[in-house]
PDB file of N, CA and C in Angstrom:
ATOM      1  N   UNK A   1      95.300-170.247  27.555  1.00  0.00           N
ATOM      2  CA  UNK A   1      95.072-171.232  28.584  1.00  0.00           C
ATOM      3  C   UNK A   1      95.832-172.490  28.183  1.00  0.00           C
ATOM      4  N   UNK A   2      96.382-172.856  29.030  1.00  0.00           N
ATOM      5  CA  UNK A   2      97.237-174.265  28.713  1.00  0.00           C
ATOM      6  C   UNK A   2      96.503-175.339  29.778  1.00  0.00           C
ATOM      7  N   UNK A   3      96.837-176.731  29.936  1.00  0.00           N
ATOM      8  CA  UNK A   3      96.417-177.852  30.315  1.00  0.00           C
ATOM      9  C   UNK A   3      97.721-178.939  30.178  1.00  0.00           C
ATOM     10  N   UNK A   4      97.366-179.565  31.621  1.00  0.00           N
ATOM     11  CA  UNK A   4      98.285-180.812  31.224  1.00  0.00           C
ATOM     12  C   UNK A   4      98.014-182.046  29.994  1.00  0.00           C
ATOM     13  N   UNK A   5      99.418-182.536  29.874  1.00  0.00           N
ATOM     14  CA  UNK A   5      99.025-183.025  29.243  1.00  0.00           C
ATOM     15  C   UNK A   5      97.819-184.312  29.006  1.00  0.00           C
ATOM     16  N   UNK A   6      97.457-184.646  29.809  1.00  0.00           N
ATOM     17  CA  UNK A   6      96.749-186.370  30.011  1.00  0.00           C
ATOM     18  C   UNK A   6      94.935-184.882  30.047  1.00  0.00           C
ATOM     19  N   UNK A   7      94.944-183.519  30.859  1.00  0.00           N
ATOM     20  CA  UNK A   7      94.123-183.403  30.912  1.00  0.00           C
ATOM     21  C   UNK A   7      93.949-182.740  29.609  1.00  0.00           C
ATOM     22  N   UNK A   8      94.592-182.346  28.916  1.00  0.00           N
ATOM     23  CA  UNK A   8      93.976-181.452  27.399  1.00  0.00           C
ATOM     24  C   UNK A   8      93.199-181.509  26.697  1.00  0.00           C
ATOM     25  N   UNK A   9      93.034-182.858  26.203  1.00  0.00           N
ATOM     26  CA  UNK A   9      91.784-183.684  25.766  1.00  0.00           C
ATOM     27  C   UNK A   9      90.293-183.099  26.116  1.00  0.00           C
ATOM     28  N   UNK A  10      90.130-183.540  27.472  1.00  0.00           N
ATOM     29  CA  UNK A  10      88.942-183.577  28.101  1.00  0.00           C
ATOM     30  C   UNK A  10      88.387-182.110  27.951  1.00  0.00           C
ATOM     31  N   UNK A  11      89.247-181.043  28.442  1.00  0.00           N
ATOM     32  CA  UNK A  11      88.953-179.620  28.295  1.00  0.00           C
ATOM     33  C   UNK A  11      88.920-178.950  26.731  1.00  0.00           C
ATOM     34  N   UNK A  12      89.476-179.597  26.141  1.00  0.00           N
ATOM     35  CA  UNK A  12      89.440-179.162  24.768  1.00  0.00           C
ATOM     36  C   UNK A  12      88.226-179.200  24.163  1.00  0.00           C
ATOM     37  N   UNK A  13      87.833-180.791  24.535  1.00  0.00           N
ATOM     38  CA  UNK A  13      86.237-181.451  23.758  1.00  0.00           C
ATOM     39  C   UNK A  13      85.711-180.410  25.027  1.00  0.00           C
ATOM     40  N   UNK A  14      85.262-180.305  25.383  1.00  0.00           N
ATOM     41  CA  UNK A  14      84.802-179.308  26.892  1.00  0.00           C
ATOM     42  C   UNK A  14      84.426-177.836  26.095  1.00  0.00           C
ATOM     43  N   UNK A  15      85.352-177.293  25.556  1.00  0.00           N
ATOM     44  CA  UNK A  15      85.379-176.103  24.908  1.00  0.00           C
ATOM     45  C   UNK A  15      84.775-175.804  23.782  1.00  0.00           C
ATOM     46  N   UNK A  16      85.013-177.181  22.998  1.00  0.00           N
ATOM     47  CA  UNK A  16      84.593-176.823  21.636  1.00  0.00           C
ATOM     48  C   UNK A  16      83.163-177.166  21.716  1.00  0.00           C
ATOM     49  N   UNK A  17      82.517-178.357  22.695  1.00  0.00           N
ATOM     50  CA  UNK A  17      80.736-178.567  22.929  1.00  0.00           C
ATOM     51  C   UNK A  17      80.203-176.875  23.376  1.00  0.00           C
ATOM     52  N   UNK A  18      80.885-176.384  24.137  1.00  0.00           N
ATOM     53  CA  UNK A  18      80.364-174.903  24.439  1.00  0.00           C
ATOM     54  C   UNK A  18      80.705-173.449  23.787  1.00  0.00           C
ATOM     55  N   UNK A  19      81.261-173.665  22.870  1.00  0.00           N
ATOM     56  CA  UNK A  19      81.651-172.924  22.304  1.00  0.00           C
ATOM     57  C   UNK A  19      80.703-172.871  21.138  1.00  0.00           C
ATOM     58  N   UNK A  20      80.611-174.270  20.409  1.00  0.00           N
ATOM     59  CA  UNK A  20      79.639-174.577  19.093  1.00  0.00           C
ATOM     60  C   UNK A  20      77.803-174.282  20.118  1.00  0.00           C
ATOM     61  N   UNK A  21      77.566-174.822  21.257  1.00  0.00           N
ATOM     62  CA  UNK A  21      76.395-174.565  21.868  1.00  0.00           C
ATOM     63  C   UNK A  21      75.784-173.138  22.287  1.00  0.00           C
ATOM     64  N   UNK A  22      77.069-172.270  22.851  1.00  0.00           N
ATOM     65  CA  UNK A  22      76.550-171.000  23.044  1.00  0.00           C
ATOM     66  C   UNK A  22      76.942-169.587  21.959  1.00  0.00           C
ATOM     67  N   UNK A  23      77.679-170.613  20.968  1.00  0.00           N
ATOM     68  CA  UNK A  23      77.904-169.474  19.755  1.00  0.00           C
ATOM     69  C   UNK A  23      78.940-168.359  19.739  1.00  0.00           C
ATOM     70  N   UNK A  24      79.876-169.070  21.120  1.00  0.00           N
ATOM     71  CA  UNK A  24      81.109-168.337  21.288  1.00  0.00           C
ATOM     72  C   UNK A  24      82.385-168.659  20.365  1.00  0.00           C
ATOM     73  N   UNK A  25      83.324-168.037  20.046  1.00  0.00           N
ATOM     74  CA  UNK A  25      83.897-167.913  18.687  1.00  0.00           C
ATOM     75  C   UNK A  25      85.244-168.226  19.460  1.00  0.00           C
ATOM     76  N   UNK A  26      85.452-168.139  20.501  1.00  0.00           N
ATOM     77  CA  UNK A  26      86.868-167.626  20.971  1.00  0.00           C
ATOM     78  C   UNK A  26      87.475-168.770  22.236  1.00  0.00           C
ATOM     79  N   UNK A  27      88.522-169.418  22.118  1.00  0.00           N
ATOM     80  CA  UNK A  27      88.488-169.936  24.147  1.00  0.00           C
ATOM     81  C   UNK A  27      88.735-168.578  24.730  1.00  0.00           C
ATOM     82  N   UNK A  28      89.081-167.919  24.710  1.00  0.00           N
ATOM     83  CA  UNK A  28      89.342-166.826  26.045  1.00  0.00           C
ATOM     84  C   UNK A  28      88.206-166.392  25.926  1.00  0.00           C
ATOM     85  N   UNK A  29      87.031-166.033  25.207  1.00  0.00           N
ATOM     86  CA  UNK A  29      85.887-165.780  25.733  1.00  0.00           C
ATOM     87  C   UNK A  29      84.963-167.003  26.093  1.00  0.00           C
ATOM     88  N   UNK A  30      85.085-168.132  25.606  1.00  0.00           N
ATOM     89  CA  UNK A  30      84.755-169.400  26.852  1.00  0.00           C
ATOM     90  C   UNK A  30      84.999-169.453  27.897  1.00  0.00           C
ATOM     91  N   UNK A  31      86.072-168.954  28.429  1.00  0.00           N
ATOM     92  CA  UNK A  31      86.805-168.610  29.579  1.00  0.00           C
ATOM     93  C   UNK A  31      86.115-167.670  30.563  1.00  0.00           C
ATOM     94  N   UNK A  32      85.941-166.533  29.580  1.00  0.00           N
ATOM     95  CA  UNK A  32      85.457-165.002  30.853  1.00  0.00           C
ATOM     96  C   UNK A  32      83.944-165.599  30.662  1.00  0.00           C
ATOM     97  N   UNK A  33      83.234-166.291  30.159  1.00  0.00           N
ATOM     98  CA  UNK A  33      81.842-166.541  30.295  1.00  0.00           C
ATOM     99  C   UNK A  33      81.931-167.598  31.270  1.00  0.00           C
ATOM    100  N   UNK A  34      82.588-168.571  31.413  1.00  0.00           N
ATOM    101  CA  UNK A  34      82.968-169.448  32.465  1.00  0.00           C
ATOM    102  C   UNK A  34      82.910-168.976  33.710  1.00  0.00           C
ATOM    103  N   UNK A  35      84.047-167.873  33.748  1.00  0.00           N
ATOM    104  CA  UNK A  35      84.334-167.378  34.785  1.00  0.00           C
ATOM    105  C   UNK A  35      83.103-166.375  35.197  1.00  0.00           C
ATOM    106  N   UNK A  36      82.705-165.455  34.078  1.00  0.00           N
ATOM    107  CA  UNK A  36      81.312-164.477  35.103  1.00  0.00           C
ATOM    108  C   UNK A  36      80.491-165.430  35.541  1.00  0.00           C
ATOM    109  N   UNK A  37      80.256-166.877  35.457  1.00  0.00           N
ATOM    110  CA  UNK A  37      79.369-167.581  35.444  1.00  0.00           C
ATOM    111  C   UNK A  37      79.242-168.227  36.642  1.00  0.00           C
ATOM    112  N   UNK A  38      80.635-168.388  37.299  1.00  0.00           N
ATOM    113  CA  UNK A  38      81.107-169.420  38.173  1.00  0.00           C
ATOM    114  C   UNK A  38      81.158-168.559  39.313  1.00  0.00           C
ATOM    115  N   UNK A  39      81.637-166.874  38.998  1.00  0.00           N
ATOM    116  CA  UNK A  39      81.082-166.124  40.147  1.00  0.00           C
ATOM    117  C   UNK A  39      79.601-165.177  40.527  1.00  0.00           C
ATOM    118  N   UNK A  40      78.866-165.254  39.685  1.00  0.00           N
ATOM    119  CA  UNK A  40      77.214-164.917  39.501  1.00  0.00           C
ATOM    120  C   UNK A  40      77.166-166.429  40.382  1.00  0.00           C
ATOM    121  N   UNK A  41      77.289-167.597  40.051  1.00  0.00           N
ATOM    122  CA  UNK A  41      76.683-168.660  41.464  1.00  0.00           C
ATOM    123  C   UNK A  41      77.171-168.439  42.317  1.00  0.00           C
ATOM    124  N   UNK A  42      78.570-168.373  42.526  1.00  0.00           N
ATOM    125  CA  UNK A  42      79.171-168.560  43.945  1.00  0.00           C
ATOM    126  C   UNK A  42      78.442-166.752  44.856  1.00  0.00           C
ATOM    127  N   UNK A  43      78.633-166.082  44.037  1.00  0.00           N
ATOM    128  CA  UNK A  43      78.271-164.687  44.706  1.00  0.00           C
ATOM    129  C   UNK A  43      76.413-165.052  45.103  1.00  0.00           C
ATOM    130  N   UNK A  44      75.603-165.868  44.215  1.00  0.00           N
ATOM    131  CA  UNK A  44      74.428-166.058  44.802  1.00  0.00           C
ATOM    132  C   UNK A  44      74.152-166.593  45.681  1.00  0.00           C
ATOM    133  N   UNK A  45      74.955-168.062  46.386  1.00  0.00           N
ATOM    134  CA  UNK A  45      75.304-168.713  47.237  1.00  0.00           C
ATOM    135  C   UNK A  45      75.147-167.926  48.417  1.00  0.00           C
ATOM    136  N   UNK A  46      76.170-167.018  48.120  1.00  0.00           N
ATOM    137  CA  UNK A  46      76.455-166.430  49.398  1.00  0.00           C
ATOM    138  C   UNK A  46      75.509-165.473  50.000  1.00  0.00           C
ATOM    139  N   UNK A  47      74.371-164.730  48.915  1.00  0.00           N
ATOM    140  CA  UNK A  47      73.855-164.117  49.487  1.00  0.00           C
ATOM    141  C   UNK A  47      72.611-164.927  50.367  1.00  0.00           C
ATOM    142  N   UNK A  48      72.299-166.099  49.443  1.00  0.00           N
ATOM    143  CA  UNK A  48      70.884-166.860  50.004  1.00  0.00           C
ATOM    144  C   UNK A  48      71.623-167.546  51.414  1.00  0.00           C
ATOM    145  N   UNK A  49      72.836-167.509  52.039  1.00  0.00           N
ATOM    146  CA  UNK A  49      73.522-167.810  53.256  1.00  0.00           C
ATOM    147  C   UNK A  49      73.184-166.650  54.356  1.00  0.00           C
ATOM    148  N   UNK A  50      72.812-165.663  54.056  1.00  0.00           N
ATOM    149  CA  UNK A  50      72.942-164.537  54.639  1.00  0.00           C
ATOM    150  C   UNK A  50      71.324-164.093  55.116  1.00  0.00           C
TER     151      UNK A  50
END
């Protein structure tokens, strides 16, 4: 994963608070936990729409 530059910072400290908090070892698995995470809400969203 890359980042601009002015934003790298912010996502970096971003990574490493959740990474040290949920005991993940890796950014690319910060990443796919991000990501199952971000679609488990959005997919719940949609069903409580329905």
């Amino acid at each position: 994963m890359s980042y601009k530059n002015k934003e790298a910072p912010i996502y970096l400290l971003m990574e490493e608070y959740l990474m040290r908090n949920l005991g993940i070892t890796t950014r690319s698995e910060i990443h796919k936990y991000a990501l199952k995470h971000l679609y488990k809400t959005h997919r719940q969203s949609q069903l409580e729409m329905v």
